[in-house]
C-alpha atoms as a PDB file:
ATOM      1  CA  UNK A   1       0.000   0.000   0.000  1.00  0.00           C
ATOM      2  CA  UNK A   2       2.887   2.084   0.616  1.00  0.00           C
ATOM      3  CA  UNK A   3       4.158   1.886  -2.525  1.00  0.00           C
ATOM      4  CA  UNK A   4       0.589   2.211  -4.244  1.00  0.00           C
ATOM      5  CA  UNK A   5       0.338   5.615  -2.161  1.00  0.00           C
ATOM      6  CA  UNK A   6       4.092   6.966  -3.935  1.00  0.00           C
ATOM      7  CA  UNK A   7       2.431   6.667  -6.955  1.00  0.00           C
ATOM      8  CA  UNK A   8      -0.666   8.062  -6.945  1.00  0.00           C
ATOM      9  CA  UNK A   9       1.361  10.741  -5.153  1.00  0.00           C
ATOM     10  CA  UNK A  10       3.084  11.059  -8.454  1.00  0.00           C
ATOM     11  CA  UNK A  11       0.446  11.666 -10.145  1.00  0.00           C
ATOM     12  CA  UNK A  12      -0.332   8.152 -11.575  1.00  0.00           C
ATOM     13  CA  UNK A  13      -4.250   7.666 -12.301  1.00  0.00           C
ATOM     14  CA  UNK A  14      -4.313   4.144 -13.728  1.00  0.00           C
ATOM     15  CA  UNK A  15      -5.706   1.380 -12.044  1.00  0.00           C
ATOM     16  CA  UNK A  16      -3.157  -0.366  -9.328  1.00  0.00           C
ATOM     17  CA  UNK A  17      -3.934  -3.785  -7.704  1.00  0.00           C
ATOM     18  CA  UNK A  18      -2.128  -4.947  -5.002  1.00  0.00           C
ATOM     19  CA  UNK A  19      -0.388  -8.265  -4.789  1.00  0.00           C
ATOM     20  CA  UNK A  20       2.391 -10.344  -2.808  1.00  0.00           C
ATOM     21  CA  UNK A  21       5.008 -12.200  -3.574  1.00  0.00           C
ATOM     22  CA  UNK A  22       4.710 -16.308  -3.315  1.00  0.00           C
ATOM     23  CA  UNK A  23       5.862 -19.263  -1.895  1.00  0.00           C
ATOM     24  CA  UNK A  24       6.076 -22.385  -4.333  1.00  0.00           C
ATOM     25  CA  UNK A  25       3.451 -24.920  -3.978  1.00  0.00           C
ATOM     26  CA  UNK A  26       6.063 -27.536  -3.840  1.00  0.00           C
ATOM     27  CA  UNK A  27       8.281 -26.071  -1.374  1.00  0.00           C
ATOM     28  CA  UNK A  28       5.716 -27.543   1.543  1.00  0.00           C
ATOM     29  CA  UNK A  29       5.097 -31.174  -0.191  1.00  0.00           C
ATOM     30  CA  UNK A  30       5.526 -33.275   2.710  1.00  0.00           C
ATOM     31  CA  UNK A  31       5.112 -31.053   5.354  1.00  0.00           C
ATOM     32  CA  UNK A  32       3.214 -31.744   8.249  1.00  0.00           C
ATOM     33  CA  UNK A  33       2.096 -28.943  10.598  1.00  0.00           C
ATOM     34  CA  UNK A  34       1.182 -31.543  13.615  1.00  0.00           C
ATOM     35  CA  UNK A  35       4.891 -31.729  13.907  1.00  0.00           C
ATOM     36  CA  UNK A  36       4.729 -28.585  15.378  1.00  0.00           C
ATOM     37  CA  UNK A  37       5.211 -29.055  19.493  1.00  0.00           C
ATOM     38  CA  UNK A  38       4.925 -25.355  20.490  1.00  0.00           C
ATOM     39  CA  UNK A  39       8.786 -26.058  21.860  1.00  0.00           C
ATOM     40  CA  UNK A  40      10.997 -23.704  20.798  1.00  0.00           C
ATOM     41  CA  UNK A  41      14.831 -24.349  21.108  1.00  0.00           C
ATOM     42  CA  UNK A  42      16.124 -23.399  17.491  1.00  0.00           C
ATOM     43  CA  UNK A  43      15.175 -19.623  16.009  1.00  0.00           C
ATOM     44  CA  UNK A  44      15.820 -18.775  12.312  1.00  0.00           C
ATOM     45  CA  UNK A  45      16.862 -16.043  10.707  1.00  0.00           C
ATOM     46  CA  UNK A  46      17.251 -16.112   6.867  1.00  0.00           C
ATOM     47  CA  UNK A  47      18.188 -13.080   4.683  1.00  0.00           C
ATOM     48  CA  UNK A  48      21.277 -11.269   3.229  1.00  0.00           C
ATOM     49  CA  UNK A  49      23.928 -10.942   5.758  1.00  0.00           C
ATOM     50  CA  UNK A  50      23.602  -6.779   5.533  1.00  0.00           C
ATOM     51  CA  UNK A  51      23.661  -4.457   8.530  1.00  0.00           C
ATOM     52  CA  UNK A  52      20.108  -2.957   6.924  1.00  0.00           C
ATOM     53  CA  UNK A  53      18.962  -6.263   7.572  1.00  0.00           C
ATOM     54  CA  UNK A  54      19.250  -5.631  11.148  1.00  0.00           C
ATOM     55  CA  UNK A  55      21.617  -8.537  11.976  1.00  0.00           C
ATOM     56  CA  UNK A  56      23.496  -7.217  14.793  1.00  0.00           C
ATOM     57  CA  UNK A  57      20.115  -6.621  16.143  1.00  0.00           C
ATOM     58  CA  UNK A  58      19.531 -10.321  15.832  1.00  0.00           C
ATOM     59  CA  UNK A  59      22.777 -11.178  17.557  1.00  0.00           C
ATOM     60  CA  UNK A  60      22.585  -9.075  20.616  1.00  0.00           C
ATOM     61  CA  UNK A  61      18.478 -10.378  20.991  1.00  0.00           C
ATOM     62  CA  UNK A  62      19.898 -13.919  20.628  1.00  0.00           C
ATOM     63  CA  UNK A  63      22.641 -13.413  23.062  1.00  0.00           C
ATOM     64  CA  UNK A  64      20.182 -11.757  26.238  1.00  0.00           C
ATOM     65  CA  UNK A  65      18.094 -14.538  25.624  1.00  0.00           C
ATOM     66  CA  UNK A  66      20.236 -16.869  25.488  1.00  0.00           C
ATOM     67  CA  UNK A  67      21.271 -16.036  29.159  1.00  0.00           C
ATOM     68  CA  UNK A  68      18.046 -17.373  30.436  1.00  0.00           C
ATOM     69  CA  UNK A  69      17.351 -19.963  28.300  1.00  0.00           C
ATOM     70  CA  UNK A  70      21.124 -21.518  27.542  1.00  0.00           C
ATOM     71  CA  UNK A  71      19.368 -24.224  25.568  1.00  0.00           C
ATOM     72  CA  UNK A  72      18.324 -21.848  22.825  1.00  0.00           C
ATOM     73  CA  UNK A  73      20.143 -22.029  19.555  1.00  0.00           C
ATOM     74  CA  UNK A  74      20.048 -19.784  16.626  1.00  0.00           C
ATOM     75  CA  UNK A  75      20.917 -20.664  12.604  1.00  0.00           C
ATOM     76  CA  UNK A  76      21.774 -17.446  10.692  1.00  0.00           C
ATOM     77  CA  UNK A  77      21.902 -18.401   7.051  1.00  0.00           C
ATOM     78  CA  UNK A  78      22.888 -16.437   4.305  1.00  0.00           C
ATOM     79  CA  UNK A  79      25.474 -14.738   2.933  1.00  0.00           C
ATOM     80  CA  UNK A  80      26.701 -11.090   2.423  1.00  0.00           C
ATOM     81  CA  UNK A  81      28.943  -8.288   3.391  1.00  0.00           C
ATOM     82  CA  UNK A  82      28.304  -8.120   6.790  1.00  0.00           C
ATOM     83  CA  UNK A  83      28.835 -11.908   7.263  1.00  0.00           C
ATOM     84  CA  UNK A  84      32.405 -11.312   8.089  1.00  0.00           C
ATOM     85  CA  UNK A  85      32.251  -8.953  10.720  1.00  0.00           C
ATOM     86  CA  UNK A  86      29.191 -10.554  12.018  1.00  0.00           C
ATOM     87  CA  UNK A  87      31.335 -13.675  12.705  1.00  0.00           C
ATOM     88  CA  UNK A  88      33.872 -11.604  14.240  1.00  0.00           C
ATOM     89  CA  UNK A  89      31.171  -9.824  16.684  1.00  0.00           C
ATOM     90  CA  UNK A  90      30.112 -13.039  18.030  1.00  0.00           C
ATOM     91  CA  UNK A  91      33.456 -14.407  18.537  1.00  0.00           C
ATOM     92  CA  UNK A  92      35.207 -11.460  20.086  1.00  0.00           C
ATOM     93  CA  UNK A  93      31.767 -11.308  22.383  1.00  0.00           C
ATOM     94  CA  UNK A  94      31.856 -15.280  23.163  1.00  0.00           C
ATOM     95  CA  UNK A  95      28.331 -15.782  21.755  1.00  0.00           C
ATOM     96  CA  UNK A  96      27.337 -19.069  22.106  1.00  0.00           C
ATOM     97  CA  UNK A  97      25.147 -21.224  20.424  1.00  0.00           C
ATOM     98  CA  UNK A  98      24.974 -19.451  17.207  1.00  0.00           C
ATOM     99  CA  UNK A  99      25.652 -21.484  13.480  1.00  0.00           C
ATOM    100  CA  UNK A 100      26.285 -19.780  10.351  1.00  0.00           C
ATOM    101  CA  UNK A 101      25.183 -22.150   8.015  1.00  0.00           C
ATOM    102  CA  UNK A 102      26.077 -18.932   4.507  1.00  0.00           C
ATOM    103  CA  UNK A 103      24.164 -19.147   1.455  1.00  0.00           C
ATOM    104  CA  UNK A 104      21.454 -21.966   0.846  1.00  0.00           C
ATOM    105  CA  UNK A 105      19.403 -23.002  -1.736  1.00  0.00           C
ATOM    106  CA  UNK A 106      16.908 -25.657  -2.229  1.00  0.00           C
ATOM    107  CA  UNK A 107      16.484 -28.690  -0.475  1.00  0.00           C
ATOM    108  CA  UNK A 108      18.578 -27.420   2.363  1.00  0.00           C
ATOM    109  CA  UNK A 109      16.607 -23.677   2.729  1.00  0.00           C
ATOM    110  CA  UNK A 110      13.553 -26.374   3.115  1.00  0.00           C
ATOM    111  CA  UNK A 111      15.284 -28.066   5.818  1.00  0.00           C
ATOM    112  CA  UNK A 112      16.141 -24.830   7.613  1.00  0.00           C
ATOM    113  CA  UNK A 113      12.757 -23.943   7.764  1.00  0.00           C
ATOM    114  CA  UNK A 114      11.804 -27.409   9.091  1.00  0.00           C
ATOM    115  CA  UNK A 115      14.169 -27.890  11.910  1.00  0.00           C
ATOM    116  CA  UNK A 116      13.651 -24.003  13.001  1.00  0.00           C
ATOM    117  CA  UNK A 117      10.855 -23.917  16.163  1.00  0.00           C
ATOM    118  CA  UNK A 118      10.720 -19.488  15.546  1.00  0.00           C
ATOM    119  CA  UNK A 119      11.571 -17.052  12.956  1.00  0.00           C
ATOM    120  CA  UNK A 120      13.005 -13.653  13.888  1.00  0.00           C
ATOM    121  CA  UNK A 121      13.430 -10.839  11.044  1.00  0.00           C
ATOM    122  CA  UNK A 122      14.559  -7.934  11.922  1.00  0.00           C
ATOM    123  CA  UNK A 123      15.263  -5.894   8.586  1.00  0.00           C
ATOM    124  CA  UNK A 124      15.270  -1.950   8.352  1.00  0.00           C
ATOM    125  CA  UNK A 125      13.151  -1.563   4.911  1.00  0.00           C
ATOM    126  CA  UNK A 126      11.461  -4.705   2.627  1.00  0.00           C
ATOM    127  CA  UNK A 127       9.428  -4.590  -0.138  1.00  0.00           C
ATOM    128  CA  UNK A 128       6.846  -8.225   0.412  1.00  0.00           C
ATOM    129  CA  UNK A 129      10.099 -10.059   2.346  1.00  0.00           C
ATOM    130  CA  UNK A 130       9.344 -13.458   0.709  1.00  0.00           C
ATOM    131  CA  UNK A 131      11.298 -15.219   3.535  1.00  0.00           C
ATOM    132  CA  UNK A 132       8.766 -14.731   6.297  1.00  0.00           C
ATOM    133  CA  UNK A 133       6.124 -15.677   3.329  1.00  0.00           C
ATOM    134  CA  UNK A 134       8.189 -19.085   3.348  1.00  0.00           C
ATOM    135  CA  UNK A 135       8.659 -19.265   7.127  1.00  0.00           C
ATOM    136  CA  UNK A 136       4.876 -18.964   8.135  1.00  0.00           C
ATOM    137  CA  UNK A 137       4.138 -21.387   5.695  1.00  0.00           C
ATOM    138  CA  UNK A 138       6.107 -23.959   7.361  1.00  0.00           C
ATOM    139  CA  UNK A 139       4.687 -22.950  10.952  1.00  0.00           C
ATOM    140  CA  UNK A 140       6.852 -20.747  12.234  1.00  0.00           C
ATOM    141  CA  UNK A 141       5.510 -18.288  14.436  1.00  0.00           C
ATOM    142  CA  UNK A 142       7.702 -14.642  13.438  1.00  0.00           C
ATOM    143  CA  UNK A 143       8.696 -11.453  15.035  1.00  0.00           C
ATOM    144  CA  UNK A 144       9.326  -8.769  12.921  1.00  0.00           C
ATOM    145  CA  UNK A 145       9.433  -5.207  12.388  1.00  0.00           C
ATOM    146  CA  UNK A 146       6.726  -2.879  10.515  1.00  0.00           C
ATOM    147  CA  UNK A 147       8.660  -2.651   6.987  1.00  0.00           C
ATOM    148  CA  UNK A 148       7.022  -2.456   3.740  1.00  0.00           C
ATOM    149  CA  UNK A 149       4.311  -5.340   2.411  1.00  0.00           C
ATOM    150  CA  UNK A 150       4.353  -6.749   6.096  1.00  0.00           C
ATOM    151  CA  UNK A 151       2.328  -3.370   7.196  1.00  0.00           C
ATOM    152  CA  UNK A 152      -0.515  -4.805   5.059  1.00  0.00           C
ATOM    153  CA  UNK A 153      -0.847  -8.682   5.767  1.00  0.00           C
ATOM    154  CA  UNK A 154       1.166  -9.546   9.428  1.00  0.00           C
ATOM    155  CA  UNK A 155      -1.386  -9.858  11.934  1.00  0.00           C
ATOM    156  CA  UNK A 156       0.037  -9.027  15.189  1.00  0.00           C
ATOM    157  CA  UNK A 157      -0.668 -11.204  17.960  1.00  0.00           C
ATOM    158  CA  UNK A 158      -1.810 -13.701  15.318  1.00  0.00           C
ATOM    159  CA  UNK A 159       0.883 -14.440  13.130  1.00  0.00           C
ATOM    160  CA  UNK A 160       3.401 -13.172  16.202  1.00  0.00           C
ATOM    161  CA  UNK A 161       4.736  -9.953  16.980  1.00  0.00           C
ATOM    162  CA  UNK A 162       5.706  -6.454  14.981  1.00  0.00           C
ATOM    163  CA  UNK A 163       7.114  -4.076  16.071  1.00  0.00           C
ATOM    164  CA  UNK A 164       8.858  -0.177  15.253  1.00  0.00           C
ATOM    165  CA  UNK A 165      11.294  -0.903  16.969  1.00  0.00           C
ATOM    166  CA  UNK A 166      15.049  -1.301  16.703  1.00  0.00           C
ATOM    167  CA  UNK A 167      16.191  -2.389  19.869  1.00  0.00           C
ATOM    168  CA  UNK A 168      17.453  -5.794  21.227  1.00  0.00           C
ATOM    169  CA  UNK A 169      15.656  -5.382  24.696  1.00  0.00           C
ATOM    170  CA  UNK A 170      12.168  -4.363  22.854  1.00  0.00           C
ATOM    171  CA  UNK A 171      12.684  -7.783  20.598  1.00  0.00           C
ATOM    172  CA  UNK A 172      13.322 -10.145  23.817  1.00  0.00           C
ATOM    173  CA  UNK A 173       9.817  -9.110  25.434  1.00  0.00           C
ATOM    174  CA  UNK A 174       8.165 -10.012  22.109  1.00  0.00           C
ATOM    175  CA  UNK A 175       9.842 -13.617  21.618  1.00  0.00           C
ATOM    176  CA  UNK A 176       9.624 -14.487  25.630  1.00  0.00           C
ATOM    177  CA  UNK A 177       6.029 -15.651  25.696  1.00  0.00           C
ATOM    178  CA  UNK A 178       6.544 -17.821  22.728  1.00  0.00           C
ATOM    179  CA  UNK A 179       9.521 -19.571  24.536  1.00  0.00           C
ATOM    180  CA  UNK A 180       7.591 -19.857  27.673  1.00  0.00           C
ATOM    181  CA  UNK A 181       4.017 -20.526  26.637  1.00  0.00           C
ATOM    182  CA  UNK A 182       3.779 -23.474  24.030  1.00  0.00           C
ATOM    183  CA  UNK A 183      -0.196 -23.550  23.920  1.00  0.00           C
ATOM    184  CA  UNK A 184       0.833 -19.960  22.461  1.00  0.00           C
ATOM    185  CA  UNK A 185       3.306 -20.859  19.785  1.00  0.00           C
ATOM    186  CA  UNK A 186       1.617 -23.994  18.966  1.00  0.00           C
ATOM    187  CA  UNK A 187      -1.666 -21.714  18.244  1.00  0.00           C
ATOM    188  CA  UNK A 188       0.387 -19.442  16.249  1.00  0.00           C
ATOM    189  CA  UNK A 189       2.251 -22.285  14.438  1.00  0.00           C
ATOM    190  CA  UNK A 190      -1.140 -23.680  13.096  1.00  0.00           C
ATOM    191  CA  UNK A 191      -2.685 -20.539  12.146  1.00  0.00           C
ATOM    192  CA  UNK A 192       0.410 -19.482  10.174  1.00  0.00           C
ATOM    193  CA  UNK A 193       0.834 -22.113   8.114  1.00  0.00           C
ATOM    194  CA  UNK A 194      -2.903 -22.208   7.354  1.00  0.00           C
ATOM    195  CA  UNK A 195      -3.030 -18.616   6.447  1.00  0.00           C
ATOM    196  CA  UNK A 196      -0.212 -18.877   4.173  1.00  0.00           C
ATOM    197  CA  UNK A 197      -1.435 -21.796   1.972  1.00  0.00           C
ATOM    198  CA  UNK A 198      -4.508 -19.724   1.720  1.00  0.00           C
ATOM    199  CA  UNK A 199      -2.681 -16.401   0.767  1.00  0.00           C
ATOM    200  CA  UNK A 200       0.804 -16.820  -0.514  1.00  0.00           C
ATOM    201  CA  UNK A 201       0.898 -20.193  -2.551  1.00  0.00           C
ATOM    202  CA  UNK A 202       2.140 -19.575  -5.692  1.00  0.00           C
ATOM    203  CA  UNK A 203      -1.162 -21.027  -7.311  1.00  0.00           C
ATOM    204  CA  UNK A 204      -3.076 -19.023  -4.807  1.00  0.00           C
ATOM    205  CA  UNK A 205      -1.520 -15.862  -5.649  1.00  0.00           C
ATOM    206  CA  UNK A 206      -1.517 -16.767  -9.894  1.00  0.00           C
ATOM    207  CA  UNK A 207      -5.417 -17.073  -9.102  1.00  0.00           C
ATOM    208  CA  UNK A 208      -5.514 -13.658  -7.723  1.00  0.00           C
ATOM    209  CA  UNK A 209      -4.049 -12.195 -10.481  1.00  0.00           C
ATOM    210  CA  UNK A 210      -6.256 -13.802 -13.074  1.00  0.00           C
ATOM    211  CA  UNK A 211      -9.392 -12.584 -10.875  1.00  0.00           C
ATOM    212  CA  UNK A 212      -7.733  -9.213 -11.483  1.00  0.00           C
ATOM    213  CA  UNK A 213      -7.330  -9.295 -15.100  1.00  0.00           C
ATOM    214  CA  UNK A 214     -11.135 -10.869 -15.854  1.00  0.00           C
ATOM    215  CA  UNK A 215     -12.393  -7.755 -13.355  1.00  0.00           C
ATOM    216  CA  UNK A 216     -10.502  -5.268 -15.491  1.00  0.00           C
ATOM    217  CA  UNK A 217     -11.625  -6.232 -18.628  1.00  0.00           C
ATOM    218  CA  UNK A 218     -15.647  -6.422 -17.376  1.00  0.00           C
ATOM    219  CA  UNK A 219     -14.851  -2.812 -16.534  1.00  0.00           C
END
């Protein structure tokens, strides 16, 4: 909507329909959303290693939580320019716990999503970020912040928690319950994956588009 509103600002009077981006149909073949305990002892985050992703962010969350609850581990997979001096930040601050898995594809970006329990996204500007897309279909409950598509579709306190925010202590209170309360994450798990078959599928959102095109031309 954001975007839609630039434009018309602009001066732009033709017609603009808004859409998403998708998640593969196939990308979920085989997945089972009953596998889904409400436990959560592995947390995701998936993007371009970039400091506008807000990855130090994700570190420093990780690490306070990680105090009280030294069971928790966290994946960070991708690859990028920060990567380097990422890995540096958690060694010189003895981070524990934390994997960096760099740049996946495929199979293996499946099987991220599948052995994650929570996904945390923390990125300073997005257009639709397809990755959280990809991570509620697979169950994953998500905190993230209020950047671009996500302003129009994330449901907070359904889908998880959004916030403004930049800071690491605002993050922890949003991703506490969800470690603590497993009724909670389960709920969310269920309802996430649901809504995203229903919304983001790539067949879903092909459908959409047709409806579009057949209303334009009855106009």
């Amino acid at each position: 909507q954001a975007f839609k509103d630039i434009l018309v600002n602009h001066g732009v009077t033709t017609d603009i329909q808004l859409s998403t981006t998708k998640v593969p149909d196939d990308m979920i073949e085989g997945f089972n959303i009953n596998d889904r305990t409400g436990e959560v002892k592995n947390i995701l985050f998936l993007s371009r290693i970039e400091k506008a992703k807000g990855v130090f962010e994700v570190v420093q969350t990780y690490n306070m939580l990680y105090e009280k609850y030294p069971y928790l581990k966290m994946r960070i997979v991708g690859d990028g320019s920060a990567l380097p001096e990422l890995k540096q930040y958690v060694k010189d601050n003895n981070i524990e716990g934390i994997t960096f898995t760099g740049g996946l594809s495929g199979q293996t970006v499946i099987e991220e999503y599948k052995n994650a329990d929570f996904f945390f996204f923390t990125s300073h500007g997005e257009g639709m970020p397809t990755v959280v897309l990809e991570a509620m279909a697979f169950g994953l409950p998500v905190v993230t912040r209020a950047v671009g598509g996500l302003n129009d579709c994330f449901e907070d306190g359904k889908m998880g928690r959004m916030t403004d925010s930049k800071e690491p202590e605002d993050f922890v209170k949003l991703i506490e319950p969800f470690l603590q309360e497993k009724e909670l994450t389960k709920r969310t798990s269920v309802y996430n994956h649901f809504y995203a078959k229903e919304h983001f599928l790539a067949s879903k959102v092909a459908k959409q588009m047709e409806n579009m095109t057949k209303n334009e031309r009855n106009l």
